[in-house]
C-alpha atoms as a PDB file:
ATOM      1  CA  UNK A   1     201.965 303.340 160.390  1.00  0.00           C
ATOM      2  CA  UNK A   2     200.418 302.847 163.740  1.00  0.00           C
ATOM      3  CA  UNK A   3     197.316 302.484 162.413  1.00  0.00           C
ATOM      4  CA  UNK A   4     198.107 299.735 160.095  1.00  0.00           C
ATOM      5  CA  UNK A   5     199.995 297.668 162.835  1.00  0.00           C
ATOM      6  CA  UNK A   6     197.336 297.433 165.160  1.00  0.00           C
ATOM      7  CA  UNK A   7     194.909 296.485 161.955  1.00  0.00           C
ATOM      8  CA  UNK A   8     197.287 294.107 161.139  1.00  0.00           C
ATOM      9  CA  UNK A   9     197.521 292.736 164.821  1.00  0.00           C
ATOM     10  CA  UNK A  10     193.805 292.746 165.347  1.00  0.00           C
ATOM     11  CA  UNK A  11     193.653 291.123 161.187  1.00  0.00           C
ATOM     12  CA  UNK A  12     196.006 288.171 163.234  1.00  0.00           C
ATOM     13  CA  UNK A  13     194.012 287.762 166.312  1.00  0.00           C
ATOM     14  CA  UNK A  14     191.276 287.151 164.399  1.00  0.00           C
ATOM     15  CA  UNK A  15     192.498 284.258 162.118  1.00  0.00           C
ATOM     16  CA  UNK A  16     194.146 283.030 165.867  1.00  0.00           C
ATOM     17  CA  UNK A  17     190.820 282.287 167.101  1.00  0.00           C
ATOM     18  CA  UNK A  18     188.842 280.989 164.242  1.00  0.00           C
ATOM     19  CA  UNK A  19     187.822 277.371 165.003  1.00  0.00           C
ATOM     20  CA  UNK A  20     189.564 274.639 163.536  1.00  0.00           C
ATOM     21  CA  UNK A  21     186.888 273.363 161.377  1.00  0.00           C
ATOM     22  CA  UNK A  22     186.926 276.613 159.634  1.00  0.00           C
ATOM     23  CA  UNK A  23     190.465 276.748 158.912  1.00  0.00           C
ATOM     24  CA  UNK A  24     190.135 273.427 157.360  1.00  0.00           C
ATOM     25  CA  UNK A  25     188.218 274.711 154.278  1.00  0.00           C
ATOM     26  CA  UNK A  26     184.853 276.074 156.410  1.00  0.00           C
ATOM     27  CA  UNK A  27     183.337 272.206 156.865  1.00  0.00           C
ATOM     28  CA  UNK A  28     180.734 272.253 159.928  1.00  0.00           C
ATOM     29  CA  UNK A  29     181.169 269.813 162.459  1.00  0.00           C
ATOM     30  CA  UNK A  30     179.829 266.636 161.721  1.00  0.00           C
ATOM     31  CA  UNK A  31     176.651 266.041 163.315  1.00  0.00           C
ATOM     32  CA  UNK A  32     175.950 262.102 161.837  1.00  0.00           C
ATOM     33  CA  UNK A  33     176.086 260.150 165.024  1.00  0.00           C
ATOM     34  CA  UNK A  34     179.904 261.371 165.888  1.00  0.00           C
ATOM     35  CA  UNK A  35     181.291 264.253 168.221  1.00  0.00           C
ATOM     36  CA  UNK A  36     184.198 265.670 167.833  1.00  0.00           C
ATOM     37  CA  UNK A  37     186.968 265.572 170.517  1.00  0.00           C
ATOM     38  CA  UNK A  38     189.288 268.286 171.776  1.00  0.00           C
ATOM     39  CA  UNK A  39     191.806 267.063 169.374  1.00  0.00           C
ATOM     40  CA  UNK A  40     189.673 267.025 166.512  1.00  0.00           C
ATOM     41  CA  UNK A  41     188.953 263.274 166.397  1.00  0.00           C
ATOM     42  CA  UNK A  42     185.614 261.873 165.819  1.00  0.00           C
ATOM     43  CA  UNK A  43     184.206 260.098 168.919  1.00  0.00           C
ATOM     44  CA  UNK A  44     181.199 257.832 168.425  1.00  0.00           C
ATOM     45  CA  UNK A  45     178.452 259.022 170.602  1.00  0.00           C
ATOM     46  CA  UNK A  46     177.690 255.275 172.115  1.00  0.00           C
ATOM     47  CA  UNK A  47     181.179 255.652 173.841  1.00  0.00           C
ATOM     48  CA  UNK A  48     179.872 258.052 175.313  1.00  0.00           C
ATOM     49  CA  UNK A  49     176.031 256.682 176.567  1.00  0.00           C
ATOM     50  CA  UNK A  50     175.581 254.049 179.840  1.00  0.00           C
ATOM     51  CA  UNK A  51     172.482 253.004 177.566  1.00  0.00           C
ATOM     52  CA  UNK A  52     174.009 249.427 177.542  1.00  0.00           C
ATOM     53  CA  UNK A  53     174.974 249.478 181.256  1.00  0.00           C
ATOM     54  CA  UNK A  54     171.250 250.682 181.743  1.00  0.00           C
ATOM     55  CA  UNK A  55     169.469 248.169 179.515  1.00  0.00           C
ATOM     56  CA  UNK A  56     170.978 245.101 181.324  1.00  0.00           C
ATOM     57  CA  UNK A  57     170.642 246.046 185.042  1.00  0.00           C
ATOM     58  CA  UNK A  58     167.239 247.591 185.198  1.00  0.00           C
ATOM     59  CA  UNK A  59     164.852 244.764 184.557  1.00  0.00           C
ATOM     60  CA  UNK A  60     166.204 244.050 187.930  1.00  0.00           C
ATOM     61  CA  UNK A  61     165.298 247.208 189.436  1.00  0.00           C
ATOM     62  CA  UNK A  62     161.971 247.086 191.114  1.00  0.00           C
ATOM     63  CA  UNK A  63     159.347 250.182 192.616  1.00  0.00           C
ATOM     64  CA  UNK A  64     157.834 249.006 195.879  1.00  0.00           C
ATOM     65  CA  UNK A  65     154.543 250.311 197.064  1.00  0.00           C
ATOM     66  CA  UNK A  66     153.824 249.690 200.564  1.00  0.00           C
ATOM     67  CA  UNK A  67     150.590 250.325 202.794  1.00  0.00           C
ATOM     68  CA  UNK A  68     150.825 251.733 206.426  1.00  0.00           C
ATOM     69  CA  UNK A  69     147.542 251.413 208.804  1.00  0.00           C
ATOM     70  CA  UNK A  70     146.293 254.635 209.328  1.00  0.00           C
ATOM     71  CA  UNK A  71     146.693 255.647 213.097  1.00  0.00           C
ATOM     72  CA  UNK A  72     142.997 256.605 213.312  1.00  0.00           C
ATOM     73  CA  UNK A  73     142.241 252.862 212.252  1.00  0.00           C
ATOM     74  CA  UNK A  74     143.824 252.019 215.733  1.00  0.00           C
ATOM     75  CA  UNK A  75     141.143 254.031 217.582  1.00  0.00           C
ATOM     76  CA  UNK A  76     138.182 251.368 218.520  1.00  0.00           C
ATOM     77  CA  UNK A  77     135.762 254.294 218.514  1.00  0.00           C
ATOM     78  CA  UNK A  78     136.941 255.513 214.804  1.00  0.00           C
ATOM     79  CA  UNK A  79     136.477 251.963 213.413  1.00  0.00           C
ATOM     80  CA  UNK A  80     132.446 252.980 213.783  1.00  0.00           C
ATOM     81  CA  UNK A  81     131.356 254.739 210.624  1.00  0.00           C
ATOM     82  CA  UNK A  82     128.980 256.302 212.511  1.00  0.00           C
ATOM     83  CA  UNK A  83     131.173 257.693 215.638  1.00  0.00           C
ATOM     84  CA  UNK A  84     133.421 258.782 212.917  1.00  0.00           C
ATOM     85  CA  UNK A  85     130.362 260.851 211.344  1.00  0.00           C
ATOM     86  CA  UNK A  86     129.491 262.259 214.596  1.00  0.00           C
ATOM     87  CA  UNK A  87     133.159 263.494 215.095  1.00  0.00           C
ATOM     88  CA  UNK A  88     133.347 265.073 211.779  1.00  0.00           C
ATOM     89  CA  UNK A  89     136.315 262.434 211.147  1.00  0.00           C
ATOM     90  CA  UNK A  90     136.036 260.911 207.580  1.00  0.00           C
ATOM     91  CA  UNK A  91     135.843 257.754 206.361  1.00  0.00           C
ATOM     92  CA  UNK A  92     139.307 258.636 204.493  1.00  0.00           C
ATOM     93  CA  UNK A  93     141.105 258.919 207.636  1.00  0.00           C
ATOM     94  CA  UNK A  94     140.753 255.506 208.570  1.00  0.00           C
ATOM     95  CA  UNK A  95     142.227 254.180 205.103  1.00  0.00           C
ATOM     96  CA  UNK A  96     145.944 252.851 204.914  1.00  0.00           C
ATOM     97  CA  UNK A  97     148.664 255.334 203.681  1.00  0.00           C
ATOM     98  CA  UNK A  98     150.544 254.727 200.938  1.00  0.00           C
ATOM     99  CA  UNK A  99     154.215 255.551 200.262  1.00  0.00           C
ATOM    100  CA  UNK A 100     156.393 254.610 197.428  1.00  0.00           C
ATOM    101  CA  UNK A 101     160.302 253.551 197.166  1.00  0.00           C
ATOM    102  CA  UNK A 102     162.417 251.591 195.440  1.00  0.00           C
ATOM    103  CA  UNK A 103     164.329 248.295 195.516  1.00  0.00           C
ATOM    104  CA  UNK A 104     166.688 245.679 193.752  1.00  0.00           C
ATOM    105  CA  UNK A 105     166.648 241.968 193.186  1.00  0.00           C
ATOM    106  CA  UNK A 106     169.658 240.684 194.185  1.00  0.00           C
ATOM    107  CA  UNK A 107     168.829 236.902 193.979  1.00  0.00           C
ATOM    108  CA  UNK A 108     166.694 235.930 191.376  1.00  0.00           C
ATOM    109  CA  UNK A 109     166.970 231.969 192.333  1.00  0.00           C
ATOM    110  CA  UNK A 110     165.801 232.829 195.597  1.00  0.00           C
ATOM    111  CA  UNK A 111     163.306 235.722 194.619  1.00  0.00           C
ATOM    112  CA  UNK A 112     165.351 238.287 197.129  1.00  0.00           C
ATOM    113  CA  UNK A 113     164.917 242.000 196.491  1.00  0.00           C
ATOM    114  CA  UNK A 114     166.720 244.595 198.628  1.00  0.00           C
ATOM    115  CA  UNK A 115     165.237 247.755 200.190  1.00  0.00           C
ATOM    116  CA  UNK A 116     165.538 250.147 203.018  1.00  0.00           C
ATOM    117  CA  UNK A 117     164.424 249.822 206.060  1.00  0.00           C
ATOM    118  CA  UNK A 118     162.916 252.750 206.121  1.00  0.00           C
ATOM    119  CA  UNK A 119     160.600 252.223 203.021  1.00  0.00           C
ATOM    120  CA  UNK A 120     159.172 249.143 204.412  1.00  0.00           C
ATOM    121  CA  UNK A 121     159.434 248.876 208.286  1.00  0.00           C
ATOM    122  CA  UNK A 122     155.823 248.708 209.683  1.00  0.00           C
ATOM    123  CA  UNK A 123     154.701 248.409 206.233  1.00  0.00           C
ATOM    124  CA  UNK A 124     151.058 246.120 206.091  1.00  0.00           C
ATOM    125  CA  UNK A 125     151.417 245.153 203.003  1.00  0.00           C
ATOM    126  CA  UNK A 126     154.392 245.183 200.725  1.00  0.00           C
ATOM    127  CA  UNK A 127     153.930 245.445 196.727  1.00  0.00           C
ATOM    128  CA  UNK A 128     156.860 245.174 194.156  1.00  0.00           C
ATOM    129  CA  UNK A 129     156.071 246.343 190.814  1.00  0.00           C
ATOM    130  CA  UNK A 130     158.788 245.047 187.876  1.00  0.00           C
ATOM    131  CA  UNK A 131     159.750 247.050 185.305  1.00  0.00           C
ATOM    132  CA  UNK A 132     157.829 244.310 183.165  1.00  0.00           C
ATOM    133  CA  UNK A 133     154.503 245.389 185.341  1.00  0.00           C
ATOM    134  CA  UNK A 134     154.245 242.452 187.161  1.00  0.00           C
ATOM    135  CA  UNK A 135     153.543 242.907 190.748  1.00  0.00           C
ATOM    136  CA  UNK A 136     153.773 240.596 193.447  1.00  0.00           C
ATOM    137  CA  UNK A 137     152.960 240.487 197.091  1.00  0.00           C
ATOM    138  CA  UNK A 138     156.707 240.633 199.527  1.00  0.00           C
ATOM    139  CA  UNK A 139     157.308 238.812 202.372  1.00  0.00           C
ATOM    140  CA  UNK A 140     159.485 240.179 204.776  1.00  0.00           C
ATOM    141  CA  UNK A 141     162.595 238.461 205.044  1.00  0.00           C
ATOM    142  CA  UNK A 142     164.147 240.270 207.756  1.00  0.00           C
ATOM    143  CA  UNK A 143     165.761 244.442 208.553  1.00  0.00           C
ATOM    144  CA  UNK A 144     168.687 245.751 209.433  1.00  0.00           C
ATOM    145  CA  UNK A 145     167.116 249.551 210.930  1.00  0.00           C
ATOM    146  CA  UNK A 146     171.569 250.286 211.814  1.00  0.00           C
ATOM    147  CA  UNK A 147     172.242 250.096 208.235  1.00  0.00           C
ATOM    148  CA  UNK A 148     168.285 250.898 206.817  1.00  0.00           C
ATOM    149  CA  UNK A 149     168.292 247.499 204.934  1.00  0.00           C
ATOM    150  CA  UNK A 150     165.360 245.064 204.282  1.00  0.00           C
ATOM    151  CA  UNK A 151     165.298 241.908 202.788  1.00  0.00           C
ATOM    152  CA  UNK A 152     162.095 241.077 201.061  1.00  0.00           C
ATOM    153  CA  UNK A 153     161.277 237.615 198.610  1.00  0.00           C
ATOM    154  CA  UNK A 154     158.913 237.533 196.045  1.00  0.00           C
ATOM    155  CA  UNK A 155     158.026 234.266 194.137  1.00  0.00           C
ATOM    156  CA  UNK A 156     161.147 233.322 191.795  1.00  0.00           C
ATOM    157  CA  UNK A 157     159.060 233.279 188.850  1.00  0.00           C
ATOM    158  CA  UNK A 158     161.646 234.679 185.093  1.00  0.00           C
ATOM    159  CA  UNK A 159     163.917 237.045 187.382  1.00  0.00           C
ATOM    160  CA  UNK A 160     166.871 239.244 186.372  1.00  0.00           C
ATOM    161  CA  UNK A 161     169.320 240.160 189.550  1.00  0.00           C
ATOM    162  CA  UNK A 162     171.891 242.694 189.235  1.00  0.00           C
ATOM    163  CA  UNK A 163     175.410 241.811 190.593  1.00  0.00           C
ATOM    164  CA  UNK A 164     176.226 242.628 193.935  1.00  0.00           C
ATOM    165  CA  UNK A 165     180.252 243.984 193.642  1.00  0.00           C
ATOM    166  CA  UNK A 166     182.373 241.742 195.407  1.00  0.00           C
ATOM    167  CA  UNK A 167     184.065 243.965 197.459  1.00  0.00           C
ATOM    168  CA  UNK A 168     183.888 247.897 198.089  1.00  0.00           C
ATOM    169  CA  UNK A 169     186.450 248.724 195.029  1.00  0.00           C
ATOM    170  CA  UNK A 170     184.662 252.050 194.498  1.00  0.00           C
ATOM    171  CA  UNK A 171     187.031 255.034 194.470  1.00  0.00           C
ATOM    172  CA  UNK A 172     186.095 258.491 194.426  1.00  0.00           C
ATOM    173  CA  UNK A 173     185.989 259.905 191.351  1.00  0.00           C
ATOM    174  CA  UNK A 174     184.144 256.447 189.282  1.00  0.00           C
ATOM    175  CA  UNK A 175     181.539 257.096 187.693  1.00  0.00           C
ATOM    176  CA  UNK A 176     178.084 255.572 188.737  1.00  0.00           C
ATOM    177  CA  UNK A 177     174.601 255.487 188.232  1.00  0.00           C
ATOM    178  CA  UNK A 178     171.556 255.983 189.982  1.00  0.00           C
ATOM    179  CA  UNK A 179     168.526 253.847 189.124  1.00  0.00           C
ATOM    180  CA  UNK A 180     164.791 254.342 191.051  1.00  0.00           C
ATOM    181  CA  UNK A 181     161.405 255.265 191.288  1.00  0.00           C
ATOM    182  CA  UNK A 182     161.760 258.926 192.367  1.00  0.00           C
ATOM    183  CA  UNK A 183     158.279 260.770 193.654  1.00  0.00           C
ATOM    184  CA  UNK A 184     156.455 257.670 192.296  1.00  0.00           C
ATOM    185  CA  UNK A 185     157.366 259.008 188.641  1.00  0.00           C
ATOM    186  CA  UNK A 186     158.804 255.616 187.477  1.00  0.00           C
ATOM    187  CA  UNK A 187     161.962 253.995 187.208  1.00  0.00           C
ATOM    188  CA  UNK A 188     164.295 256.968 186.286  1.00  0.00           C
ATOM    189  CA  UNK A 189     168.268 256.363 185.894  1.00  0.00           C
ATOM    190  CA  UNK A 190     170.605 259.886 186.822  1.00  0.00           C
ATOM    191  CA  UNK A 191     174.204 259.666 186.736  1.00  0.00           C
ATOM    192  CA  UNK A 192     176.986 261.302 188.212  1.00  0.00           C
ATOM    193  CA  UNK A 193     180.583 260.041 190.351  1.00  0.00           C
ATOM    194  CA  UNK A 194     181.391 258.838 193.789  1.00  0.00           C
ATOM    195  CA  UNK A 195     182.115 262.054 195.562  1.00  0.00           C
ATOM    196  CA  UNK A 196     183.581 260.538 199.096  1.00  0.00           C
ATOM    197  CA  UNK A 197     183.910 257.308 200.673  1.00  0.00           C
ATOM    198  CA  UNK A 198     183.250 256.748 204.510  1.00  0.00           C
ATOM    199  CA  UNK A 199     180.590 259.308 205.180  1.00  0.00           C
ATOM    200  CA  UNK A 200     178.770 259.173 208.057  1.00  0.00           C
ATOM    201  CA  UNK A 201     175.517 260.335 208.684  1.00  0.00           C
ATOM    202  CA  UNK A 202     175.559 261.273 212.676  1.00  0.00           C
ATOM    203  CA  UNK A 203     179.001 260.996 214.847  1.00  0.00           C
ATOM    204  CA  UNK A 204     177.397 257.637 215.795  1.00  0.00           C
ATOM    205  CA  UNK A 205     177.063 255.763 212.833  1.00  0.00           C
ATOM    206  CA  UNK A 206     179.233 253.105 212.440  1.00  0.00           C
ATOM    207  CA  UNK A 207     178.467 252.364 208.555  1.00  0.00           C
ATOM    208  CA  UNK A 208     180.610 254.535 206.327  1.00  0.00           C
ATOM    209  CA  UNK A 209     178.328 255.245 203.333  1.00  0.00           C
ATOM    210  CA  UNK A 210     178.948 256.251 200.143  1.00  0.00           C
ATOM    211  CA  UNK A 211     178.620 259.783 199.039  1.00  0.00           C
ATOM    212  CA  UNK A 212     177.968 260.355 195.173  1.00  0.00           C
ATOM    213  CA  UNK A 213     176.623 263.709 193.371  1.00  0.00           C
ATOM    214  CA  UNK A 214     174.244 261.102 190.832  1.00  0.00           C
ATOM    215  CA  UNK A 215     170.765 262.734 191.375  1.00  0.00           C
ATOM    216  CA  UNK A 216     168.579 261.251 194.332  1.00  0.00           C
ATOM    217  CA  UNK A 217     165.408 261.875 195.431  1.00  0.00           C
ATOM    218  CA  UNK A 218     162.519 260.982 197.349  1.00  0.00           C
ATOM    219  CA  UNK A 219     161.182 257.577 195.526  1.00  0.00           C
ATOM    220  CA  UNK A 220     164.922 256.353 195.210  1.00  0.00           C
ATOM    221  CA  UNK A 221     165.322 254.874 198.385  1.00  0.00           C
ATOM    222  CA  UNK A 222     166.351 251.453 198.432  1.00  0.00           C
ATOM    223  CA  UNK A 223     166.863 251.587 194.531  1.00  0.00           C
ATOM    224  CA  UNK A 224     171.197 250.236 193.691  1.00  0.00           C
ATOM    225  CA  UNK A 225     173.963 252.717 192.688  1.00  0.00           C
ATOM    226  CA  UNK A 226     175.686 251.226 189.518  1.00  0.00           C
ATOM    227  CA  UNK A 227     179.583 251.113 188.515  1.00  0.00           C
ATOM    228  CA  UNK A 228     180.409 250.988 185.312  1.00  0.00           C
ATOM    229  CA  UNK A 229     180.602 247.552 185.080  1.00  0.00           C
ATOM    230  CA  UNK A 230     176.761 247.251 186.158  1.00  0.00           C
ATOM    231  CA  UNK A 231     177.720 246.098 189.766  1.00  0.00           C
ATOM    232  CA  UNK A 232     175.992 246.995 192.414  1.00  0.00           C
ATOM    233  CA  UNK A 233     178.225 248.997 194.514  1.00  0.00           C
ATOM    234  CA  UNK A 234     175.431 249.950 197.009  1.00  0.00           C
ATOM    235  CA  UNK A 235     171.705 250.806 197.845  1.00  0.00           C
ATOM    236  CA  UNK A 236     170.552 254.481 197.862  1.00  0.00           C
ATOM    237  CA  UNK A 237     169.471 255.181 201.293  1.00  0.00           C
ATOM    238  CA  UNK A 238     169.478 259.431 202.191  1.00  0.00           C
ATOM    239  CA  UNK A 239     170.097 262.578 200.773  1.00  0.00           C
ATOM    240  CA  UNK A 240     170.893 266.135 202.109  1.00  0.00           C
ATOM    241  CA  UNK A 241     168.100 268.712 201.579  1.00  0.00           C
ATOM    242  CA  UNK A 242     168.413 271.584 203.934  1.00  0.00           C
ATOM    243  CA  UNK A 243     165.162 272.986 204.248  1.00  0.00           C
ATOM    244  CA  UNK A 244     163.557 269.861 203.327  1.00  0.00           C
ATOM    245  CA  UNK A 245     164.489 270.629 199.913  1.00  0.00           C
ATOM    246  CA  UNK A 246     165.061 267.835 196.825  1.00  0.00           C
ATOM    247  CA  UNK A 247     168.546 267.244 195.282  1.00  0.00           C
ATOM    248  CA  UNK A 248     171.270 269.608 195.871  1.00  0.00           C
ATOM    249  CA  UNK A 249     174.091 266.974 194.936  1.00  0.00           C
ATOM    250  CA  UNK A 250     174.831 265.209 197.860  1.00  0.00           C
ATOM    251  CA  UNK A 251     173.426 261.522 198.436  1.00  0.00           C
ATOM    252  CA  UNK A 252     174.258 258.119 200.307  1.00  0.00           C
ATOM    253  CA  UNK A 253     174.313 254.682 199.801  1.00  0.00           C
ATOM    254  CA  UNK A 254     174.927 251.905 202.123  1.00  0.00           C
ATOM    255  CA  UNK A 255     177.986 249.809 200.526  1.00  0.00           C
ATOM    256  CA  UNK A 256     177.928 246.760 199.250  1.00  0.00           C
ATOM    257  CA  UNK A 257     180.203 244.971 201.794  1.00  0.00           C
ATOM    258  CA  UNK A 258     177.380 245.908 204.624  1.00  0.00           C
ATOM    259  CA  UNK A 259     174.835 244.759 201.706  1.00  0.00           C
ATOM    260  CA  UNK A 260     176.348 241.467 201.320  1.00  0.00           C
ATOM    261  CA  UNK A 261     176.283 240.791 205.318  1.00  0.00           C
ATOM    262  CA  UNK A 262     173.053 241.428 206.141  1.00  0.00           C
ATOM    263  CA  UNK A 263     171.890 239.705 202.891  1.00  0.00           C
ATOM    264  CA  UNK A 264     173.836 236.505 204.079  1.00  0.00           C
ATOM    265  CA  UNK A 265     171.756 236.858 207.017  1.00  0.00           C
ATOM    266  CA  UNK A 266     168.528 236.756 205.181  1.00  0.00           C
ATOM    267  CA  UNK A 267     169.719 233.921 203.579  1.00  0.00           C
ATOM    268  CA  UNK A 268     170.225 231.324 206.293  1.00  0.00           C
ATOM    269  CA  UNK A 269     167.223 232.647 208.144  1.00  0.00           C
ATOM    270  CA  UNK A 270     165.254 231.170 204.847  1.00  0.00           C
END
């Protein structure tokens, strides 16, 4: 008899724990463009993609190359090919470095794109590359190195801006999106949520950034950070890599309220 009760009971927790699909006559799940929910219910999978969101903001996310003059190219001497040869400097360490970041146009009427400071200050030259592959040369509007913001214009030739939230609504927990040109790869779009609001960066800052967990690295800086609504809520501006490792989760962005001022500055210095 005790035999048969704990077949029995073991008989019961196995019919307990056989999915629901089964017990509904053995069907699979449906796999034909539909998920299926916790209770059961079909969810269409484009509830469930930012693909829209994406498609209509990043045309107005731009990769900026910019070219730094080579330290040795400030050396009189070094500027002589043949001092150079006699040093056993070569000619390659007299040629401008190149970096790569990201950026956002912000007005397209105007031709205003959005950066870091830190992607662009005592830049040479400035190129912005659409994701169209047009490229034009930037002027320098104007930076902001307390908040790492630069203004740059380009000529206001078939733009598409993103929207620049009007007001710092973001709450932690929203959902967001990354867009930028990480490691010079290309434009490149990671997702995640806003993580904290108010961060600071050293005791002294005075700019409470936002923290979010959507992938950032290297190449991103200066690139927006996306609501759902396909506002600009803020430009991507540092990450945390102890050990001078990439993303571990933790990123910043400069919010769009400190966005908007320095970009009103831009604007009447035009």
């Amino acid at each position: 008899m005790r035999k048969a009760a704990i077949a029995a009971a073991l008989l019961l927790g196995a019919a307990v724990t056989i999915p629901a699909w089964q017990e509904r006559g053995s069907e699979a799940p449906a796999a034909n463009g539909v998920a299926l929910a916790a209770s059961g219910e079909p969810v269409p999978l484009d509830r469930l993609s930012v693909a829209p969101l994406v498609k209509r903001v990043s045309p107005a996310v731009v990769n900026i190359a910019v070219a730094y003059p080579s330290p040795y190219a400030q050396n009189p001497l070094l500027r002589d090919p043949y001092f150079r040869r006699f040093l056993g400097v070569p000619d390659s360490a007299v040629q401008p470095r190149m970096s790569a970041g990201s950026g956002v146009i912000i007005d397209a009427a105007r031709g205003l794109v959005l950066t870091n400071n830190h992607v662009v200050g005592g830049g040479s030259a400035i190129l912005v590359v659409l994701q169209d592959k047009r490229q034009f040369q930037a002027e320098l509007l104007g930076t902001s190195p307390q908040s790492d913001l630069a203004v740059l214009r380009i000529p206001p030739e078939k733009l598409v801006a993103a929207p620049l939230a009007p007001t710092d609504s973001a709450e932690v927990g929203d959902y967001v999106v990354a867009i930028g040109n990480p490691f010079g790869l290309g434009q490149t779009v990671t997702a995640g949520i806003v993580s904290a609001l108010g961060r600071g960066l050293t005791p002294q800052s005075g700019i409470g950034l936002i923290q979010t967990d959507a992938p950032i690295n290297p190449g991103n800086s200066g690139g927006p950070l996306i609501n759902m609504r396909g506002e600009d809520i803020g430009i991507n501006t540092a990450i945390l890599a102890p050990g001078g490792e990439g993303n571990i989760g933790i990123g910043f962005a400069v919010p769009a309220s400190v966005v908007r001022s320095v970009l009103g500055e831009a604007r009447r210095a035009i």
